[in-house]
N, C-alpha and C. Protein backbone atom coordinates (compact mmCIF):
# COMPACT_ATOMS: atom_id res chain seq x y z
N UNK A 1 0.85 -1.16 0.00
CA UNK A 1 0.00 0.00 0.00
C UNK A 1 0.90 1.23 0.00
N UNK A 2 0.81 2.31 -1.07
CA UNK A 2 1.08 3.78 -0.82
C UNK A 2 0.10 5.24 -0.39
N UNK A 3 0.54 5.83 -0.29
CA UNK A 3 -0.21 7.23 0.00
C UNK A 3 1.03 8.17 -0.49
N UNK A 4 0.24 8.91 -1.57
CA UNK A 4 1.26 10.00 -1.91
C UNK A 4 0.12 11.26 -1.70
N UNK A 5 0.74 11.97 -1.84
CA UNK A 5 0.49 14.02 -2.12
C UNK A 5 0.56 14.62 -3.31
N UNK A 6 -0.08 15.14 -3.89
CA UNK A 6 -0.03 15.92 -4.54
C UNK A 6 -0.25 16.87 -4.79
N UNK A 7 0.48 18.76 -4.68
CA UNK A 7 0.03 19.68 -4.64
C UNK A 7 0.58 20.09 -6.24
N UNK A 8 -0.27 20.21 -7.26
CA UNK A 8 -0.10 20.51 -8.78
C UNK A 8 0.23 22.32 -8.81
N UNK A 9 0.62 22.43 -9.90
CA UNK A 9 0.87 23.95 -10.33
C UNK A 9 0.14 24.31 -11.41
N UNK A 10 -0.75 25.34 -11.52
CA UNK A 10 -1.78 25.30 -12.85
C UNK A 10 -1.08 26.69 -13.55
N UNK A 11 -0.86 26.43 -14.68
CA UNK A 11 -0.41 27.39 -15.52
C UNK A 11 -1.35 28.44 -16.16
N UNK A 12 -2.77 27.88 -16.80
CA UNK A 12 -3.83 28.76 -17.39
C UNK A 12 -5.02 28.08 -16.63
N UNK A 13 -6.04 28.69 -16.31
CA UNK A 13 -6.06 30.15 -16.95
C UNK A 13 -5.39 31.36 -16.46
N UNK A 14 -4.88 31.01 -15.21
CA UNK A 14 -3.78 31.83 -13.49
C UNK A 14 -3.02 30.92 -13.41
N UNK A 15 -1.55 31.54 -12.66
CA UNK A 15 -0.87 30.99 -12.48
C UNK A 15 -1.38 30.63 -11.07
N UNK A 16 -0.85 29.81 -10.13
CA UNK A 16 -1.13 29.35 -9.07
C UNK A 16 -0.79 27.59 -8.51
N UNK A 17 -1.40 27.33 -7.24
CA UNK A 17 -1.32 26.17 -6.75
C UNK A 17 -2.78 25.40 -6.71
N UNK A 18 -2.83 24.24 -7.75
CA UNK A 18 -4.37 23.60 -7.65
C UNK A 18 -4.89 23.24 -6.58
N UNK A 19 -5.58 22.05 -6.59
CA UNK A 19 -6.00 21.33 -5.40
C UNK A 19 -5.27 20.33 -5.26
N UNK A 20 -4.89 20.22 -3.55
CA UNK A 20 -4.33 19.52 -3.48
C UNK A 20 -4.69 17.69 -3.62
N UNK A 21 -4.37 16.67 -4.05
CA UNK A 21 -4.82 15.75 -4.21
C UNK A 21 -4.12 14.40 -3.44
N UNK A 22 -4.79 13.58 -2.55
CA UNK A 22 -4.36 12.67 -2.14
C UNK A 22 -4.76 11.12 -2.72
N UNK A 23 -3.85 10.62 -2.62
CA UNK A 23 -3.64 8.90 -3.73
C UNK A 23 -3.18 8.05 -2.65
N UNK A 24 -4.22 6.62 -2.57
CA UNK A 24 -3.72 5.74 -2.61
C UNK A 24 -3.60 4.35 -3.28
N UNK A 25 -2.84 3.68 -2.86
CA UNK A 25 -2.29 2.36 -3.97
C UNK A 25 -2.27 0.98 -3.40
N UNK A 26 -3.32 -0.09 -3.68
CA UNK A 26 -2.69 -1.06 -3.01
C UNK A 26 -2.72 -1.71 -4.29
N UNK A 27 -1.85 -2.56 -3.50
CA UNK A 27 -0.75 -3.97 -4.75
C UNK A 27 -2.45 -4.99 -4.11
N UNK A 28 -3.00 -5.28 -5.57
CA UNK A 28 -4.11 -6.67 -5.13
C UNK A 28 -3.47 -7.76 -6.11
N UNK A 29 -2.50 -8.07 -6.92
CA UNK A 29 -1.87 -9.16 -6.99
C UNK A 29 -0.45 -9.18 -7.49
N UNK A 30 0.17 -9.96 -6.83
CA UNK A 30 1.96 -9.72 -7.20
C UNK A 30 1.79 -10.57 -8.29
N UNK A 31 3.45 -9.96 -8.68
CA UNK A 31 3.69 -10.58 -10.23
C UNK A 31 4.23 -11.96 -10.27
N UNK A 32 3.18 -12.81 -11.36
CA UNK A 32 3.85 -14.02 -11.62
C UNK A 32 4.50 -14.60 -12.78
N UNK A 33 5.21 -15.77 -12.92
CA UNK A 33 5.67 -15.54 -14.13
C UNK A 33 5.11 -15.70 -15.62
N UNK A 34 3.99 -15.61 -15.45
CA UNK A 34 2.71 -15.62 -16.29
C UNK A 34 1.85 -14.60 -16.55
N UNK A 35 1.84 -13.93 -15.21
CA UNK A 35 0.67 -13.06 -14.89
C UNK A 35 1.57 -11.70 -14.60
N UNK A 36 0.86 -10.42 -15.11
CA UNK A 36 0.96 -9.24 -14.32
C UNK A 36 0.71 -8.69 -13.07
N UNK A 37 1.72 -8.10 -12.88
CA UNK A 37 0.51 -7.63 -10.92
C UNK A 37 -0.25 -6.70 -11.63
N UNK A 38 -1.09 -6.05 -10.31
CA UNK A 38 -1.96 -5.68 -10.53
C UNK A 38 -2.37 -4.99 -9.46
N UNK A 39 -2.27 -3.22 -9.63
CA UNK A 39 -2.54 -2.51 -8.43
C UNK A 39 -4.11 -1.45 -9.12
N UNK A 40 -4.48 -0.67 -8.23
CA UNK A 40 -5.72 -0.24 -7.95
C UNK A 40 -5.58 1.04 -6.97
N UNK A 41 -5.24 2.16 -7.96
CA UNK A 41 -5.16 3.63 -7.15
C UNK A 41 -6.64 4.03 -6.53
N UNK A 42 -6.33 4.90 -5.80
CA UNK A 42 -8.15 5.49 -5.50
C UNK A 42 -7.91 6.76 -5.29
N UNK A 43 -8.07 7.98 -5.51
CA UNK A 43 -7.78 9.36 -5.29
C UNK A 43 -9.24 10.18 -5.52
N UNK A 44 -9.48 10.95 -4.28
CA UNK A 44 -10.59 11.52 -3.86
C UNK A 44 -10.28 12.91 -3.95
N UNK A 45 -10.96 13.54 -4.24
CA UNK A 45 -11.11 14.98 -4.80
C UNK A 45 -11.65 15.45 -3.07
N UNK A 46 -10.53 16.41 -2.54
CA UNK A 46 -10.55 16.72 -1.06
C UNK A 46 -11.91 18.03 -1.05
N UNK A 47 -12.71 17.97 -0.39
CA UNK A 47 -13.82 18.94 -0.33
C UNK A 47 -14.83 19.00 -1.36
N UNK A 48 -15.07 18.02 -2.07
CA UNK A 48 -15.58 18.19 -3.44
C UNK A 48 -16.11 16.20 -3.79
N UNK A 49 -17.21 16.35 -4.41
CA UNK A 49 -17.67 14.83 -5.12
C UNK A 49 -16.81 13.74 -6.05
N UNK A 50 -15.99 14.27 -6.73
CA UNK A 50 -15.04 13.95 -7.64
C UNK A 50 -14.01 12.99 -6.70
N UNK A 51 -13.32 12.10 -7.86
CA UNK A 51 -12.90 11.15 -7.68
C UNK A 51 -11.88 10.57 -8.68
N UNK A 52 -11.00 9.85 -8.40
CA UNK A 52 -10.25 8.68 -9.84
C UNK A 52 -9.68 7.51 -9.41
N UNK A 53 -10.26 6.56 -9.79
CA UNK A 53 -9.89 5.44 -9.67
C UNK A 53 -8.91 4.95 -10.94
N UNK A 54 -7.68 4.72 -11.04
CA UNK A 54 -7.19 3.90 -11.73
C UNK A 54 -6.01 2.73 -11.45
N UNK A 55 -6.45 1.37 -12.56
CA UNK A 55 -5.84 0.12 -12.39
C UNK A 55 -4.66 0.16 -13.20
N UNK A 56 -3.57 -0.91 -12.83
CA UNK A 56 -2.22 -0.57 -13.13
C UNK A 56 -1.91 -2.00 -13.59
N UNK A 57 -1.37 -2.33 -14.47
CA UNK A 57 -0.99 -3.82 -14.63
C UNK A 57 0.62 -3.44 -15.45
N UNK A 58 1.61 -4.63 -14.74
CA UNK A 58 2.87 -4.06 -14.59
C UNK A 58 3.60 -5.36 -14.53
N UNK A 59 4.05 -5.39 -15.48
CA UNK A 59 5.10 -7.15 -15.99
C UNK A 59 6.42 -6.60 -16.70
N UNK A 60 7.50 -7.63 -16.04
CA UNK A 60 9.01 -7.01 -16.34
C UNK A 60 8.73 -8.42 -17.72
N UNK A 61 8.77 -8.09 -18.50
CA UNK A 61 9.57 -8.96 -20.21
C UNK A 61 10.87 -9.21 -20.80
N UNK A 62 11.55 -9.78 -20.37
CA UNK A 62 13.19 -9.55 -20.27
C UNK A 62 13.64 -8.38 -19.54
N UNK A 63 14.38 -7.35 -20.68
CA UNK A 63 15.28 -6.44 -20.35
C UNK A 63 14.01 -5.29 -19.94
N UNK A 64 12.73 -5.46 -20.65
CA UNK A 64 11.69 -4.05 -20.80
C UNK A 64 10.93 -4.30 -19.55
N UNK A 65 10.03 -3.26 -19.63
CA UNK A 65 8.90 -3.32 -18.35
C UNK A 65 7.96 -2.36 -18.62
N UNK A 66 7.01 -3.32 -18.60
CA UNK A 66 5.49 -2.74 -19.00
C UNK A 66 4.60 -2.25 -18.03
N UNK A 67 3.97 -1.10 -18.52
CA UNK A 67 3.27 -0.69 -17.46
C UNK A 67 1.89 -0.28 -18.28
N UNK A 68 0.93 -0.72 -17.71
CA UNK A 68 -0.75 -0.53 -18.41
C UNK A 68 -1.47 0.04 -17.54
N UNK A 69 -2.04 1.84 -17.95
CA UNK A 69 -2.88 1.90 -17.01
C UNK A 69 -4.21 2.12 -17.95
N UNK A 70 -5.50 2.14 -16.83
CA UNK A 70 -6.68 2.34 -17.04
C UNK A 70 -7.14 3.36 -16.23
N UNK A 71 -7.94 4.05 -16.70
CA UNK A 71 -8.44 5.19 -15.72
C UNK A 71 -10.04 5.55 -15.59
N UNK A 72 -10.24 6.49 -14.70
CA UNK A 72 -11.66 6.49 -14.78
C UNK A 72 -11.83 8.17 -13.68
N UNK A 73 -12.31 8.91 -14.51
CA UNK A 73 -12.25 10.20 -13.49
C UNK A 73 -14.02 10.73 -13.20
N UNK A 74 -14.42 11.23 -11.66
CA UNK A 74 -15.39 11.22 -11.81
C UNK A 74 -15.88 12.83 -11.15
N UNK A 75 -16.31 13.84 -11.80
CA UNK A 75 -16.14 15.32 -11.50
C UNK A 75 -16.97 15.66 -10.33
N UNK A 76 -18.15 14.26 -10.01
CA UNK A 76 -19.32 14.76 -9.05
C UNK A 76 -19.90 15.99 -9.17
N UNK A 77 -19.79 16.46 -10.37
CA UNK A 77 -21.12 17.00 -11.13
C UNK A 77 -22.05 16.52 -12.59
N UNK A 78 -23.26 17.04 -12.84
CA UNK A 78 -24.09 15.99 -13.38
C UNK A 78 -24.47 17.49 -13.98
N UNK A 79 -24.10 17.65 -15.79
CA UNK A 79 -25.20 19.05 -16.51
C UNK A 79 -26.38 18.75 -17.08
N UNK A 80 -26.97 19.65 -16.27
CA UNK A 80 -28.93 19.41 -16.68
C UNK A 80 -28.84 20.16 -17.71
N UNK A 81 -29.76 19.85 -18.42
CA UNK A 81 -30.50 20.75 -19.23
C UNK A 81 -31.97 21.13 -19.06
């Protein structure tokens, strides 16, 4: 399991410091020699509905090393019309 920080720098439309964003990571299967591991971020949008979940699949191939992500971002807002 990790927990990182993230305080971003937004360039446009102002310069400034975004929101800050907290991530975490757990490993739900180690790597086999067949199979990829396979981790599962979760990062919550601090004061706000929004959200991102993304999965990670990550296998060394000889000399290379692969890394696959998937993502999914969610703004916790909904436009009516």
């Amino acid at each position: 399991m990790d927990f990182s920080i993230a305080v971003p720098y937004v360039f446009d439309p102002a310069d400034g410091l975004g929101r800050v964003a907290f991530c975490i990571k757990f490993a739900l299967i180690s790597e086999k020699p067949k199979l990829p591991a396979f981790s599962l971020t979760y990062s919550p949008e601090p004061g706000g509905d929004g959200y991102i979940l993304n999965s990670i699949l990550y296998k060394d191939i000889g000399v290379f090393i692969m890394h696959i992500n998937f993502g999914y971002i969610a703004t916790g807002t909904v436009d009516k019309k």
